[in-house]
PDB file of N, CA and C in Angstrom:
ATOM      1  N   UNK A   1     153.198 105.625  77.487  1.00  0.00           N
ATOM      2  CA  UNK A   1     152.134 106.009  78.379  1.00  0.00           C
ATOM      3  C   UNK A   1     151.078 104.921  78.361  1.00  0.00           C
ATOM      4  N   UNK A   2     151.038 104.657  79.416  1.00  0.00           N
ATOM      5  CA  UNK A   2     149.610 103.218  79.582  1.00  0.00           C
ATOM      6  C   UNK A   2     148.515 104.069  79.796  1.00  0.00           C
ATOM      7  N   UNK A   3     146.807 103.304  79.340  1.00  0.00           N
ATOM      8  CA  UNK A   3     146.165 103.870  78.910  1.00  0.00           C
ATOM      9  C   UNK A   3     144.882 102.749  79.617  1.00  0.00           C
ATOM     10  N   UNK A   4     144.060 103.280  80.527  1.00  0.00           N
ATOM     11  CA  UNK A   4     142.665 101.954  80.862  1.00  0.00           C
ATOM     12  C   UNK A   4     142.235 101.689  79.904  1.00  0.00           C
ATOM     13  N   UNK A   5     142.395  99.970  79.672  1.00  0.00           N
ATOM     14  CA  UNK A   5     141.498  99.642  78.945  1.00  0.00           C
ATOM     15  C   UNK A   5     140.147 100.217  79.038  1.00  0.00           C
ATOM     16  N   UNK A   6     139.710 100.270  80.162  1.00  0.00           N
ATOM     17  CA  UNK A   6     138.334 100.383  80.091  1.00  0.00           C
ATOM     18  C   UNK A   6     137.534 101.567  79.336  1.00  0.00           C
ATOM     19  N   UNK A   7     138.902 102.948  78.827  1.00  0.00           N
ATOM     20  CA  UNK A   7     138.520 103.971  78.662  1.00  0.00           C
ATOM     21  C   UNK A   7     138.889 103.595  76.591  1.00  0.00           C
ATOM     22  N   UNK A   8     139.464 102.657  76.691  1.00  0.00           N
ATOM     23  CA  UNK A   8     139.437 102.747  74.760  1.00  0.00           C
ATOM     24  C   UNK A   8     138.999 102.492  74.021  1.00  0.00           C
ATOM     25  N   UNK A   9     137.351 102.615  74.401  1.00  0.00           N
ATOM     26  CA  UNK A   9     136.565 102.772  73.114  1.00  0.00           C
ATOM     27  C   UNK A   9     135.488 103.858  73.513  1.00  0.00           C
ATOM     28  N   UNK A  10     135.912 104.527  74.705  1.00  0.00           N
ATOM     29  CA  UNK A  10     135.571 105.801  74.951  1.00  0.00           C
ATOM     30  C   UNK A  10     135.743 107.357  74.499  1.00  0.00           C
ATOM     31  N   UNK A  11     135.133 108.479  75.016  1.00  0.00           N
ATOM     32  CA  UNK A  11     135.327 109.314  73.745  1.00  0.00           C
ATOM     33  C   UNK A  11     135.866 109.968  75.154  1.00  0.00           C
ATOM     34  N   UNK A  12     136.910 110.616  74.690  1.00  0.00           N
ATOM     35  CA  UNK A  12     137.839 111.380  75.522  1.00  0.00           C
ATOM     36  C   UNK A  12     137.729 113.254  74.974  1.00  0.00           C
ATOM     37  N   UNK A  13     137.236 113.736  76.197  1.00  0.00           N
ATOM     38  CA  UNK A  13     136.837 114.998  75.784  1.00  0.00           C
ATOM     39  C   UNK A  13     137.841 115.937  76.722  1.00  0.00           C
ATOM     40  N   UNK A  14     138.603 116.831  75.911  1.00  0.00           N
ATOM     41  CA  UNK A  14     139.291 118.478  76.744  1.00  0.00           C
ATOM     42  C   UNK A  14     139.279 119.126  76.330  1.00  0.00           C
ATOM     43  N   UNK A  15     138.143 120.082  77.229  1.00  0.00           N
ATOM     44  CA  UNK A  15     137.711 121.490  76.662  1.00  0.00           C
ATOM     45  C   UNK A  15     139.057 122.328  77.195  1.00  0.00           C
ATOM     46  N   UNK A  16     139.022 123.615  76.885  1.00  0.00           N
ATOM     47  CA  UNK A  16     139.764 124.450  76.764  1.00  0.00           C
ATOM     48  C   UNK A  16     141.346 124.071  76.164  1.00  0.00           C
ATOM     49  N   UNK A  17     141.232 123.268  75.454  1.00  0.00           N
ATOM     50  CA  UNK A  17     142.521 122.675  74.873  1.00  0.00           C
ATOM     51  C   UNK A  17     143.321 123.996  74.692  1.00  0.00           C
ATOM     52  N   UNK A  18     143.102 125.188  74.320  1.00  0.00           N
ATOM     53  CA  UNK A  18     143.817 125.672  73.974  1.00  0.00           C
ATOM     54  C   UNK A  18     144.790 126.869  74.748  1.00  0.00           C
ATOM     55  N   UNK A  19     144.068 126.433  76.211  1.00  0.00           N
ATOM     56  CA  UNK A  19     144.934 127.058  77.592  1.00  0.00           C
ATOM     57  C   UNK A  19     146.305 126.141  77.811  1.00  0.00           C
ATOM     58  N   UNK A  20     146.314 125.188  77.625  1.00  0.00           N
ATOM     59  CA  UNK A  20     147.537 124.263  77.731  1.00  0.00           C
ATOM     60  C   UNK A  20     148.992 124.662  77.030  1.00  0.00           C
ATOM     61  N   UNK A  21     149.862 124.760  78.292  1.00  0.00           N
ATOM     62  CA  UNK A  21     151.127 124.683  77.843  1.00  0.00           C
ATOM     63  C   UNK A  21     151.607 123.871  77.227  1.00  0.00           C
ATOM     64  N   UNK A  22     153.426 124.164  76.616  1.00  0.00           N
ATOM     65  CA  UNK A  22     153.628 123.152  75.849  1.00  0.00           C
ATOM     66  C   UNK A  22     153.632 122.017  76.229  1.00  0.00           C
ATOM     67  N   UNK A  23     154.268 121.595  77.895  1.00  0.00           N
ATOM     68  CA  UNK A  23     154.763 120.367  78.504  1.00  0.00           C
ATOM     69  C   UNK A  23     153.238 119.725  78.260  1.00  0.00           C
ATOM     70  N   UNK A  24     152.124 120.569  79.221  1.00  0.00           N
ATOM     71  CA  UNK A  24     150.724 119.798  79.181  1.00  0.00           C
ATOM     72  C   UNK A  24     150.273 119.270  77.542  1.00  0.00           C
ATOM     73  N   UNK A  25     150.382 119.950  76.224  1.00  0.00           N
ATOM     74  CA  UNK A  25     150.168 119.725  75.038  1.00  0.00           C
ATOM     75  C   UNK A  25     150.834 118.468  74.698  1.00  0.00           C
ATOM     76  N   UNK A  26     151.699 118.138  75.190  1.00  0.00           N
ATOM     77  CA  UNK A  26     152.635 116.995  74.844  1.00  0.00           C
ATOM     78  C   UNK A  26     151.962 115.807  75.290  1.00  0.00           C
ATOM     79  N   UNK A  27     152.012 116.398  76.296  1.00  0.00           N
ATOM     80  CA  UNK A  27     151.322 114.724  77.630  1.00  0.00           C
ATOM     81  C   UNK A  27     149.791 114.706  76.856  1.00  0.00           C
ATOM     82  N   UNK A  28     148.894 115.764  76.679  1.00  0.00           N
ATOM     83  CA  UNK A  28     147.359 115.215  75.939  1.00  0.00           C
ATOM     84  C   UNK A  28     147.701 114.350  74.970  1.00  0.00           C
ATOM     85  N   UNK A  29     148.501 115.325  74.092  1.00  0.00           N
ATOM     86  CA  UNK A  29     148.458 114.508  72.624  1.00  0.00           C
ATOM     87  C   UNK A  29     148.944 112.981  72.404  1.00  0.00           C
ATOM     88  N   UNK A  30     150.278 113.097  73.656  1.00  0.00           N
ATOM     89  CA  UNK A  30     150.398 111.296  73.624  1.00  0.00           C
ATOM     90  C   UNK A  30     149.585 110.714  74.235  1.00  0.00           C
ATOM     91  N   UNK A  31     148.025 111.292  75.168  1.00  0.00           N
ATOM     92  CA  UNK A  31     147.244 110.625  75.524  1.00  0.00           C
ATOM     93  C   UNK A  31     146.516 110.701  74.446  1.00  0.00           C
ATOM     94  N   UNK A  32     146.098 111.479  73.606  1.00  0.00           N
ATOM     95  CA  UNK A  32     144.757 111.214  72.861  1.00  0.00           C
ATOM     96  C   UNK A  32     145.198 110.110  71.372  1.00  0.00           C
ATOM     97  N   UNK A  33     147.019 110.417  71.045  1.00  0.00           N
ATOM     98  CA  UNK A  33     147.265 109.666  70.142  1.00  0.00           C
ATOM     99  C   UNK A  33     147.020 107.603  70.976  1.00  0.00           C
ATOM    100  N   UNK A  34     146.986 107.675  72.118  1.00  0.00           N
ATOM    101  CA  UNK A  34     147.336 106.332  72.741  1.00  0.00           C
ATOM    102  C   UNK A  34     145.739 105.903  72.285  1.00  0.00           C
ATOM    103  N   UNK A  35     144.712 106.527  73.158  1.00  0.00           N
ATOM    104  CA  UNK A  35     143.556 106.421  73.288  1.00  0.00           C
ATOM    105  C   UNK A  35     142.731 106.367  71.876  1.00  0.00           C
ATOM    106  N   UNK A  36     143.174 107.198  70.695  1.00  0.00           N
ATOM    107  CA  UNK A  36     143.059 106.842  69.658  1.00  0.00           C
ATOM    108  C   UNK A  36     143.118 105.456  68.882  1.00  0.00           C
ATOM    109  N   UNK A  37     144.719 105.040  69.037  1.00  0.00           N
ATOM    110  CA  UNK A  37     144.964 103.807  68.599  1.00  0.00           C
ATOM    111  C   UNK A  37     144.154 102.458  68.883  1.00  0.00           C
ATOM    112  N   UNK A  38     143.931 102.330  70.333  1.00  0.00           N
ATOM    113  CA  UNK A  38     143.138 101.941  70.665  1.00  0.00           C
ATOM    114  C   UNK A  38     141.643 101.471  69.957  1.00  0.00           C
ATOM    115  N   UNK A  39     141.409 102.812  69.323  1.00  0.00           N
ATOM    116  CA  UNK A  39     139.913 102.516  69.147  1.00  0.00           C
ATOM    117  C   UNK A  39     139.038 103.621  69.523  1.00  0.00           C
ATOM    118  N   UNK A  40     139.211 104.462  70.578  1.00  0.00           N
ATOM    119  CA  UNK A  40     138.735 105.390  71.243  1.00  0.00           C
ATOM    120  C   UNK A  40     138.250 106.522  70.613  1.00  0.00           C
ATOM    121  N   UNK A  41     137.757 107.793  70.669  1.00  0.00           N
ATOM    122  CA  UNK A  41     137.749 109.345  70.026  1.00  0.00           C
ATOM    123  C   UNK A  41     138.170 110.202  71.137  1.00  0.00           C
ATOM    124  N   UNK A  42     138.245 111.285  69.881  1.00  0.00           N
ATOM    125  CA  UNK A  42     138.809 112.740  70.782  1.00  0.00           C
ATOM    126  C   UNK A  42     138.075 114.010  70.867  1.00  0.00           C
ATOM    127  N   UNK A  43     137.563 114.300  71.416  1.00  0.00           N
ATOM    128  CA  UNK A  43     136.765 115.832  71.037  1.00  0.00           C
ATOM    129  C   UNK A  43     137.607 117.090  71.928  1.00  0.00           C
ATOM    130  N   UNK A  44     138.343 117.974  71.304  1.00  0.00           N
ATOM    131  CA  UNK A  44     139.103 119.015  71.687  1.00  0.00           C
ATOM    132  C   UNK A  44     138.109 120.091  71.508  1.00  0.00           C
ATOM    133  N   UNK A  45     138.059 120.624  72.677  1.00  0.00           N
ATOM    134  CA  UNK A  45     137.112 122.213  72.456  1.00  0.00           C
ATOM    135  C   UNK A  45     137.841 123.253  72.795  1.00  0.00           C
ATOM    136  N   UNK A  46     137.327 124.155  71.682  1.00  0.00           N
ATOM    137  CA  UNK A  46     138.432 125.429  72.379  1.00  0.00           C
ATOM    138  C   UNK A  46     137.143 126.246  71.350  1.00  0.00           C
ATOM    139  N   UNK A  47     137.183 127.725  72.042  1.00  0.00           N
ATOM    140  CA  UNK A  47     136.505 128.313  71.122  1.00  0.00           C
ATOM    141  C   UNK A  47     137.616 129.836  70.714  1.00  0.00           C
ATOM    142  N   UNK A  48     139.175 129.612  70.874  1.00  0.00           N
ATOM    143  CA  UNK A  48     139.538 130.493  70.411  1.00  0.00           C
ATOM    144  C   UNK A  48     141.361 129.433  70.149  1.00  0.00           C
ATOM    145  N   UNK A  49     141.050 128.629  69.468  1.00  0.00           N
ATOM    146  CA  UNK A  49     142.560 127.368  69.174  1.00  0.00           C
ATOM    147  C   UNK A  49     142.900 128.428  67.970  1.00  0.00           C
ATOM    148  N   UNK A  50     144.364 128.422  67.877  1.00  0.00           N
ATOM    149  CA  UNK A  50     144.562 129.308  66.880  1.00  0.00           C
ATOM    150  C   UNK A  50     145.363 128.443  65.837  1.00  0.00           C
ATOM    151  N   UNK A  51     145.193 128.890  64.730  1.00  0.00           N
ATOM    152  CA  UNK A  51     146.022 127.683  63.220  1.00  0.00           C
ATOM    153  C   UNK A  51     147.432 127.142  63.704  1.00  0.00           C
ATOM    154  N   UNK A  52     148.369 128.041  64.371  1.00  0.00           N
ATOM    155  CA  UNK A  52     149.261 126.931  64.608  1.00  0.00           C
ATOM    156  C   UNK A  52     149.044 125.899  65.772  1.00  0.00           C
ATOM    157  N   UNK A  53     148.231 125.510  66.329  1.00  0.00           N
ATOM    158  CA  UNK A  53     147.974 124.862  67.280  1.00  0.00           C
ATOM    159  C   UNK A  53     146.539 123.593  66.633  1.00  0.00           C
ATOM    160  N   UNK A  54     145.746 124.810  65.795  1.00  0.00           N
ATOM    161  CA  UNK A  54     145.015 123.408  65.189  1.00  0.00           C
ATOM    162  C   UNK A  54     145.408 122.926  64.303  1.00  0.00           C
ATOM    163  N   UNK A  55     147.010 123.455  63.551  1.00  0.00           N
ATOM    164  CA  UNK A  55     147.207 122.454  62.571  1.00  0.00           C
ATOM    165  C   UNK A  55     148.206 121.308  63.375  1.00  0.00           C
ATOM    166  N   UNK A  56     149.259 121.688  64.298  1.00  0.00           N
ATOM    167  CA  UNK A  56     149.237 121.051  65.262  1.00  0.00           C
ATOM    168  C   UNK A  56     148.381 119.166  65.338  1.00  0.00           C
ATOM    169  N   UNK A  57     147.451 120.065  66.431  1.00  0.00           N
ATOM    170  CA  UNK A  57     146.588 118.480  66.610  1.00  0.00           C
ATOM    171  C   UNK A  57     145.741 118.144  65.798  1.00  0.00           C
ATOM    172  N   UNK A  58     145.847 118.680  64.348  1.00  0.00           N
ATOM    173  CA  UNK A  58     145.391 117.942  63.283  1.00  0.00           C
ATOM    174  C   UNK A  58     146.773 117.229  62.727  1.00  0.00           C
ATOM    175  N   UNK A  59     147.984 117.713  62.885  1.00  0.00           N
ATOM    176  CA  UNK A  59     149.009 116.803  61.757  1.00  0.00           C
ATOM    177  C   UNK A  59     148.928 117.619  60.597  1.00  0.00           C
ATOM    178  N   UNK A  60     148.266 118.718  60.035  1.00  0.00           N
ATOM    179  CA  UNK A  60     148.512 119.346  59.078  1.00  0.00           C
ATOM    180  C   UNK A  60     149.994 120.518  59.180  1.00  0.00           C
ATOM    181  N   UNK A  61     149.543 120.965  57.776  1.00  0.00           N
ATOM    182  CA  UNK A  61     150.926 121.728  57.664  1.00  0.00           C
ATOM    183  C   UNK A  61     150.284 123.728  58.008  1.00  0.00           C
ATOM    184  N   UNK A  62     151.086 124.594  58.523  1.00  0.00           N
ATOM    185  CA  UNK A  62     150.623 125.544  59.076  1.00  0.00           C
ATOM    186  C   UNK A  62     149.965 126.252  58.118  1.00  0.00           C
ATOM    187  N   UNK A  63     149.063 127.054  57.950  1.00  0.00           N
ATOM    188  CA  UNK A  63     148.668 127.438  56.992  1.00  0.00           C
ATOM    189  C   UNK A  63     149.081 128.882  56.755  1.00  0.00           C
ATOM    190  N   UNK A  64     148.916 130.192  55.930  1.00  0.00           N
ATOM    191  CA  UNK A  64     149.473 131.015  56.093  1.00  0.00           C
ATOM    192  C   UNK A  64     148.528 132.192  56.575  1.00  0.00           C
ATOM    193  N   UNK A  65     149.399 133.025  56.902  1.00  0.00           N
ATOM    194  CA  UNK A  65     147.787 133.729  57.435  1.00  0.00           C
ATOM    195  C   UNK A  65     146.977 134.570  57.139  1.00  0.00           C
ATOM    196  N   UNK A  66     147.263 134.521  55.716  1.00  0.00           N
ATOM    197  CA  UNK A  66     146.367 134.753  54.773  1.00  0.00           C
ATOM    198  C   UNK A  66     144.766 134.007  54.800  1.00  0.00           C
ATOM    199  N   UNK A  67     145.408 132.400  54.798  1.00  0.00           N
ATOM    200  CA  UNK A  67     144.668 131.322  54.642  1.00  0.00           C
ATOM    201  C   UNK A  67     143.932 131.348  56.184  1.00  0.00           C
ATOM    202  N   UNK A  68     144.526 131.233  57.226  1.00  0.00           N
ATOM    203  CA  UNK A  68     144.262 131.270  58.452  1.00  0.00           C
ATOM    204  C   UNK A  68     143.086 132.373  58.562  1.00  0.00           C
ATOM    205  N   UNK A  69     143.604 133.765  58.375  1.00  0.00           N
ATOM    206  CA  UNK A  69     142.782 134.474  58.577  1.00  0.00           C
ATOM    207  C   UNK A  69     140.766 134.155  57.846  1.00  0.00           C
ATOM    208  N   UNK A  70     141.179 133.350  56.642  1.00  0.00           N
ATOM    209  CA  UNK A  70     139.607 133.184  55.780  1.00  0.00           C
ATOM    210  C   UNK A  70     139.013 131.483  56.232  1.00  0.00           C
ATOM    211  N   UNK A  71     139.832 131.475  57.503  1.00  0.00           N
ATOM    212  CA  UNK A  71     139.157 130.180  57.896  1.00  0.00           C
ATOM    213  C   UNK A  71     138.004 130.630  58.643  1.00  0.00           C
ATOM    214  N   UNK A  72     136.870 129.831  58.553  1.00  0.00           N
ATOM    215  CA  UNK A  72     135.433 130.073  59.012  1.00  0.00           C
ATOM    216  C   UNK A  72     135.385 129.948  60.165  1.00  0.00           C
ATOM    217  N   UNK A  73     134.924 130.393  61.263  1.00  0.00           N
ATOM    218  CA  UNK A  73     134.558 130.816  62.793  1.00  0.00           C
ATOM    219  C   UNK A  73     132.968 130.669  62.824  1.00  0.00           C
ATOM    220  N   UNK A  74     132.437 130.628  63.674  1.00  0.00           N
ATOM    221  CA  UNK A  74     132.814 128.939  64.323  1.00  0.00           C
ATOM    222  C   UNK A  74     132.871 128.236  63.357  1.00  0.00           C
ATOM    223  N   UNK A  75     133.574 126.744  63.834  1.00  0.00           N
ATOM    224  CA  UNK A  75     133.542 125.622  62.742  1.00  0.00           C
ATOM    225  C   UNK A  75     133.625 124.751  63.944  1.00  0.00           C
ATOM    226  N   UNK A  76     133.508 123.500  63.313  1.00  0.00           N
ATOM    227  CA  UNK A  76     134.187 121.859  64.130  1.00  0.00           C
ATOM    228  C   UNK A  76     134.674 121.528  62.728  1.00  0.00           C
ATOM    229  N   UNK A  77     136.175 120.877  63.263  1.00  0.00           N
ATOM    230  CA  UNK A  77     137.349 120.570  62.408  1.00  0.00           C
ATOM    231  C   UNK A  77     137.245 119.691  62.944  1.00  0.00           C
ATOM    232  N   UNK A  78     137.519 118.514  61.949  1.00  0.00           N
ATOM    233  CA  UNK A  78     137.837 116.670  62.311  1.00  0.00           C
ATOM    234  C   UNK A  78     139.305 116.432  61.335  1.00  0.00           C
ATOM    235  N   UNK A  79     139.755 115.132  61.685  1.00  0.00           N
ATOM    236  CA  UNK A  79     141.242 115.350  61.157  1.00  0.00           C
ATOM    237  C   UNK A  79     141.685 115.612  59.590  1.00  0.00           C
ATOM    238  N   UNK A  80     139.985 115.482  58.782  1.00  0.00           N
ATOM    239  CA  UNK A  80     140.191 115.961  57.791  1.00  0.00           C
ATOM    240  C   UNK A  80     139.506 117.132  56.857  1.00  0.00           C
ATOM    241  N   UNK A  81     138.577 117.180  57.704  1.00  0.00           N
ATOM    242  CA  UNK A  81     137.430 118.394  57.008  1.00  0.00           C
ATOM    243  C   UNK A  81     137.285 119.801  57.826  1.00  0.00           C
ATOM    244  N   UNK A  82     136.769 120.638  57.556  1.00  0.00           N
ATOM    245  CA  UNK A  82     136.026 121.567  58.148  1.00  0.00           C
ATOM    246  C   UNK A  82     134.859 121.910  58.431  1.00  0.00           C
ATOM    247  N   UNK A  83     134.239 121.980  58.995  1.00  0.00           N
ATOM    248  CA  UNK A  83     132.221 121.944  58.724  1.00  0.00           C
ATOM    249  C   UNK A  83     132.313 123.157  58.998  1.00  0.00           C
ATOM    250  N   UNK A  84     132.139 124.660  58.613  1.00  0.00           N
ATOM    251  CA  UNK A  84     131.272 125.716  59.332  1.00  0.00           C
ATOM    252  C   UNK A  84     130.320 125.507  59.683  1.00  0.00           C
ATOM    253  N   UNK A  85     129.577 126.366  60.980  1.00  0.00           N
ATOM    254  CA  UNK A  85     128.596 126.008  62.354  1.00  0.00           C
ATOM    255  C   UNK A  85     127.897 127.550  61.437  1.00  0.00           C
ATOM    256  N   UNK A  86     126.914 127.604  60.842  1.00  0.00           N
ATOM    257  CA  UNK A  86     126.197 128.251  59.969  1.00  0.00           C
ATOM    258  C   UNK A  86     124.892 128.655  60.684  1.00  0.00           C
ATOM    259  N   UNK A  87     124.442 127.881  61.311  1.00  0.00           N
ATOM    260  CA  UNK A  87     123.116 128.339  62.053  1.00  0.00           C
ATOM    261  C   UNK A  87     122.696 129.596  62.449  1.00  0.00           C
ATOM    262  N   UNK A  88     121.608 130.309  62.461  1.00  0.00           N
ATOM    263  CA  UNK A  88     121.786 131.584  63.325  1.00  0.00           C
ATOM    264  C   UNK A  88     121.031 131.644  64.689  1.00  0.00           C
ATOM    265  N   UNK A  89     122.789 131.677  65.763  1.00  0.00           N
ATOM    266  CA  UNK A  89     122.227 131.634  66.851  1.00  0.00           C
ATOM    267  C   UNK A  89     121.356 132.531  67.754  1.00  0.00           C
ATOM    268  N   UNK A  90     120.414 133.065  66.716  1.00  0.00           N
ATOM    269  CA  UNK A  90     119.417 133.936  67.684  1.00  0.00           C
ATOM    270  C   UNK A  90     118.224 132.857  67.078  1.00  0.00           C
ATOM    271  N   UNK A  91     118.260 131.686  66.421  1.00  0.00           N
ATOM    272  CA  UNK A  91     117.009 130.991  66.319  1.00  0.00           C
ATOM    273  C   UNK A  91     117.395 129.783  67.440  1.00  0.00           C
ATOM    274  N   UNK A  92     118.012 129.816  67.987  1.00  0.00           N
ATOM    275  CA  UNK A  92     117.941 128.842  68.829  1.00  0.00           C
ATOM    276  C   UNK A  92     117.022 128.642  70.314  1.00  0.00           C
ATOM    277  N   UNK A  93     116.605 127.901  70.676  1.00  0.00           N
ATOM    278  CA  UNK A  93     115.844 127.796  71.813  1.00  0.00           C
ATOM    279  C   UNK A  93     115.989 127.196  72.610  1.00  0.00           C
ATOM    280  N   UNK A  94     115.866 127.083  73.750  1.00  0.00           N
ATOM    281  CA  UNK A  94     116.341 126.191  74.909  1.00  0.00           C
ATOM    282  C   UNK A  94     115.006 126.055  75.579  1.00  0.00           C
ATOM    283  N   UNK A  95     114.716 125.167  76.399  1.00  0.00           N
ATOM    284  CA  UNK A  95     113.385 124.901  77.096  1.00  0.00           C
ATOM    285  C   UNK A  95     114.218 124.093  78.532  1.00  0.00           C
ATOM    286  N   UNK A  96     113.457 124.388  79.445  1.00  0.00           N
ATOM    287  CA  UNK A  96     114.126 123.680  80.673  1.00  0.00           C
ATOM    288  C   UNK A  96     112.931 122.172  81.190  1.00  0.00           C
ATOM    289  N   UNK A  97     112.865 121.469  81.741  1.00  0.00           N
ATOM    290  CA  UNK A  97     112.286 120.139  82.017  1.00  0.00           C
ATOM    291  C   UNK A  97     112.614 119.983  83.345  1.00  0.00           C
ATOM    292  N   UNK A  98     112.127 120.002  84.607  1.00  0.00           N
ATOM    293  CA  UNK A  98     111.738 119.888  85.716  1.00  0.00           C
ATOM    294  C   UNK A  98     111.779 118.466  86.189  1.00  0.00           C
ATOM    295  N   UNK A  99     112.784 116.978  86.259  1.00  0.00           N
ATOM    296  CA  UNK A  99     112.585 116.227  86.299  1.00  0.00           C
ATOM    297  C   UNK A  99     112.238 115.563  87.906  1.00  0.00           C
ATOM    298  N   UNK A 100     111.605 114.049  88.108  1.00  0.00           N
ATOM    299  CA  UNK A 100     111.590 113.931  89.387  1.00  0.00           C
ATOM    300  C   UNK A 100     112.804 112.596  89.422  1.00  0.00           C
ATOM    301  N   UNK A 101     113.281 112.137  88.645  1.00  0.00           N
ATOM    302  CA  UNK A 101     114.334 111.031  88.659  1.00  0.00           C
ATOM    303  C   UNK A 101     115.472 111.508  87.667  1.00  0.00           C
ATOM    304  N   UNK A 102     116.953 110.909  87.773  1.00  0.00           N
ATOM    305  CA  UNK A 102     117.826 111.187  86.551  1.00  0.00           C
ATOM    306  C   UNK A 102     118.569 109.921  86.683  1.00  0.00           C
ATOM    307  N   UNK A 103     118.103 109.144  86.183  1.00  0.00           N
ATOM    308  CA  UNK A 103     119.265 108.062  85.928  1.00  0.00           C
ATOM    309  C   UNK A 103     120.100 107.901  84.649  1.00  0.00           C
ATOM    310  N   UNK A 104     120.854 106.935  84.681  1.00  0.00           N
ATOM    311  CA  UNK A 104     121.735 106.911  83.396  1.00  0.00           C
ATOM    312  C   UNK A 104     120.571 106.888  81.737  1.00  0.00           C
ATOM    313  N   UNK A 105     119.459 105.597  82.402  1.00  0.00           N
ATOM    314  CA  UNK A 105     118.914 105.132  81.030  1.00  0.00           C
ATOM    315  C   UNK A 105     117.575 106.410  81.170  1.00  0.00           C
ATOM    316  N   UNK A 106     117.395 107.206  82.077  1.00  0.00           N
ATOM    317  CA  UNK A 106     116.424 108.318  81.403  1.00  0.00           C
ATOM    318  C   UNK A 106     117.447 109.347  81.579  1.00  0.00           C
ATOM    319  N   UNK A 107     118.867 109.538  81.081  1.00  0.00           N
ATOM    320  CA  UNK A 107     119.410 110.582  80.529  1.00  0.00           C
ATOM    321  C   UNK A 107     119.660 110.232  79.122  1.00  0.00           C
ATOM    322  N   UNK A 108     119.987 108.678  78.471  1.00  0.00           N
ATOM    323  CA  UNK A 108     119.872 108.057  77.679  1.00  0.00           C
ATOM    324  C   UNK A 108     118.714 108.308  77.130  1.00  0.00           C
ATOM    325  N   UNK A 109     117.560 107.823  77.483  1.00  0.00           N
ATOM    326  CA  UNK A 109     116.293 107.973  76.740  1.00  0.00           C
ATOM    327  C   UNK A 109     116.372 109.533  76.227  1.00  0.00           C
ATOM    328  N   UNK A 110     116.775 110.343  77.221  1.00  0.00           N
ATOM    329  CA  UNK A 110     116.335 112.282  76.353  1.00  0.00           C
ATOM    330  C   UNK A 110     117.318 112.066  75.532  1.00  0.00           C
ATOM    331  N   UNK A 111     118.769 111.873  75.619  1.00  0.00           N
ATOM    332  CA  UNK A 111     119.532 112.396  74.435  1.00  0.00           C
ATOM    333  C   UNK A 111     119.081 111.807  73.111  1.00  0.00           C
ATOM    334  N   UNK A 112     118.414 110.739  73.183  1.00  0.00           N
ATOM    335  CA  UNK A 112     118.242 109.720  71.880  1.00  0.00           C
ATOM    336  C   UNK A 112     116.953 110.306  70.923  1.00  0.00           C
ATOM    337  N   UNK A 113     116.138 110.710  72.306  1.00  0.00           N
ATOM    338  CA  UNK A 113     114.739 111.374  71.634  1.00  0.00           C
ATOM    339  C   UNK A 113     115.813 112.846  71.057  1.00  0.00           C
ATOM    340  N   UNK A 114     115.669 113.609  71.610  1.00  0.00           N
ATOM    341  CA  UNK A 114     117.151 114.710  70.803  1.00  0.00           C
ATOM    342  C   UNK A 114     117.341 114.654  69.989  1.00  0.00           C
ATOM    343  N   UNK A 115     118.446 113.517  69.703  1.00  0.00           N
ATOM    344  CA  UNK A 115     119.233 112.888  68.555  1.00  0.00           C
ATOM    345  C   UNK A 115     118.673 112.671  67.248  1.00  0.00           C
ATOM    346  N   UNK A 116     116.865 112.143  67.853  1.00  0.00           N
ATOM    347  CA  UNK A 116     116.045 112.299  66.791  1.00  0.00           C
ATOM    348  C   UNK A 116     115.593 113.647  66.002  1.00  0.00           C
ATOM    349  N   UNK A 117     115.321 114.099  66.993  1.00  0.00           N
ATOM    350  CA  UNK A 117     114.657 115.668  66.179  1.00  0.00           C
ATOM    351  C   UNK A 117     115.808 116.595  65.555  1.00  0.00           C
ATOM    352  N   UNK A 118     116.675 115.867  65.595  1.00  0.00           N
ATOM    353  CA  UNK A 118     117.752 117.030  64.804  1.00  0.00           C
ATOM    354  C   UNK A 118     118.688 116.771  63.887  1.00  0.00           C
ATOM    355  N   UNK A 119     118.944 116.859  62.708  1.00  0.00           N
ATOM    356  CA  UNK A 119     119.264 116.239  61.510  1.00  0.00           C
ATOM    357  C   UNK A 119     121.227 115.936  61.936  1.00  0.00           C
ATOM    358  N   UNK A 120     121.756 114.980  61.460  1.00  0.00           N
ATOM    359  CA  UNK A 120     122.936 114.931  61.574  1.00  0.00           C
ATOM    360  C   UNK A 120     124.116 116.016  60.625  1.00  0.00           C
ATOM    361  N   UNK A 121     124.484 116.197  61.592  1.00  0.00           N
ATOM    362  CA  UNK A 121     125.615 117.669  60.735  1.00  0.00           C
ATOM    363  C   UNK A 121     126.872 117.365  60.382  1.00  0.00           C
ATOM    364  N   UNK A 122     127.260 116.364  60.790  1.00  0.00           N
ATOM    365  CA  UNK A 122     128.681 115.704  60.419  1.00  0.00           C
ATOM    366  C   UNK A 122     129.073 114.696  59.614  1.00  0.00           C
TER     367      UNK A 122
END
């Protein structure tokens, strides 16, 4: 499978990964393994991927479902850790901003100011 350069050191994102059939599962994964090699990242979202499918596109071995069952909800899984998402989402806040321009470098400028005020979790 050929792969744009232009996209391999890009971060390649598919949400609902976990609606995908097998044929479609095949074709991502030899895209995200290509795009990987490369240089690139992967961010798979699913908010209901189940253990045989995330051990799957982790390369791990299935777990049992014993084990499965005492895995933490929510989490973000990377190819080797687990982080549980611990926060409690009734402290969260959202604020909306009314802008009169949106370009690339003042969507840049907010995420970075962002980026600042919030401690790194990974």
């Amino acid at each position: 499978m050929r792969i744009c350069a232009a996209l391999a050191r890009s971060l390649l994102v598919i949400d609902e990964v976990h609606a995908s059939d097998s044929w479609m599962t095949r074709i991502q994964k030899r895209m995200v393994d290509a795009q990987c090699a490369l240089g690139g990242h992967t961010l798979l979202m699913s908010a209901t991927l189940g253990a045989s499918a995330r051990a799957g596109w982790r390369g791990g071995a299935l777990p049992s479902f014993d084990q499965a069952r005492r895995e933490p909800y929510p989490a973000v899984w990377t190819r080797r850790d687990c982080h549980p998402v611990t926060a409690d989402p009734r402290l969260k806040t959202v604020a909306l901003q009314a802008l009169d321009r949106w370009s690339r470098a003042d969507a840049a400028e907010l995420a970075l100011a962002a980026a600042g005020r919030a401690p790194a979790r990974l």
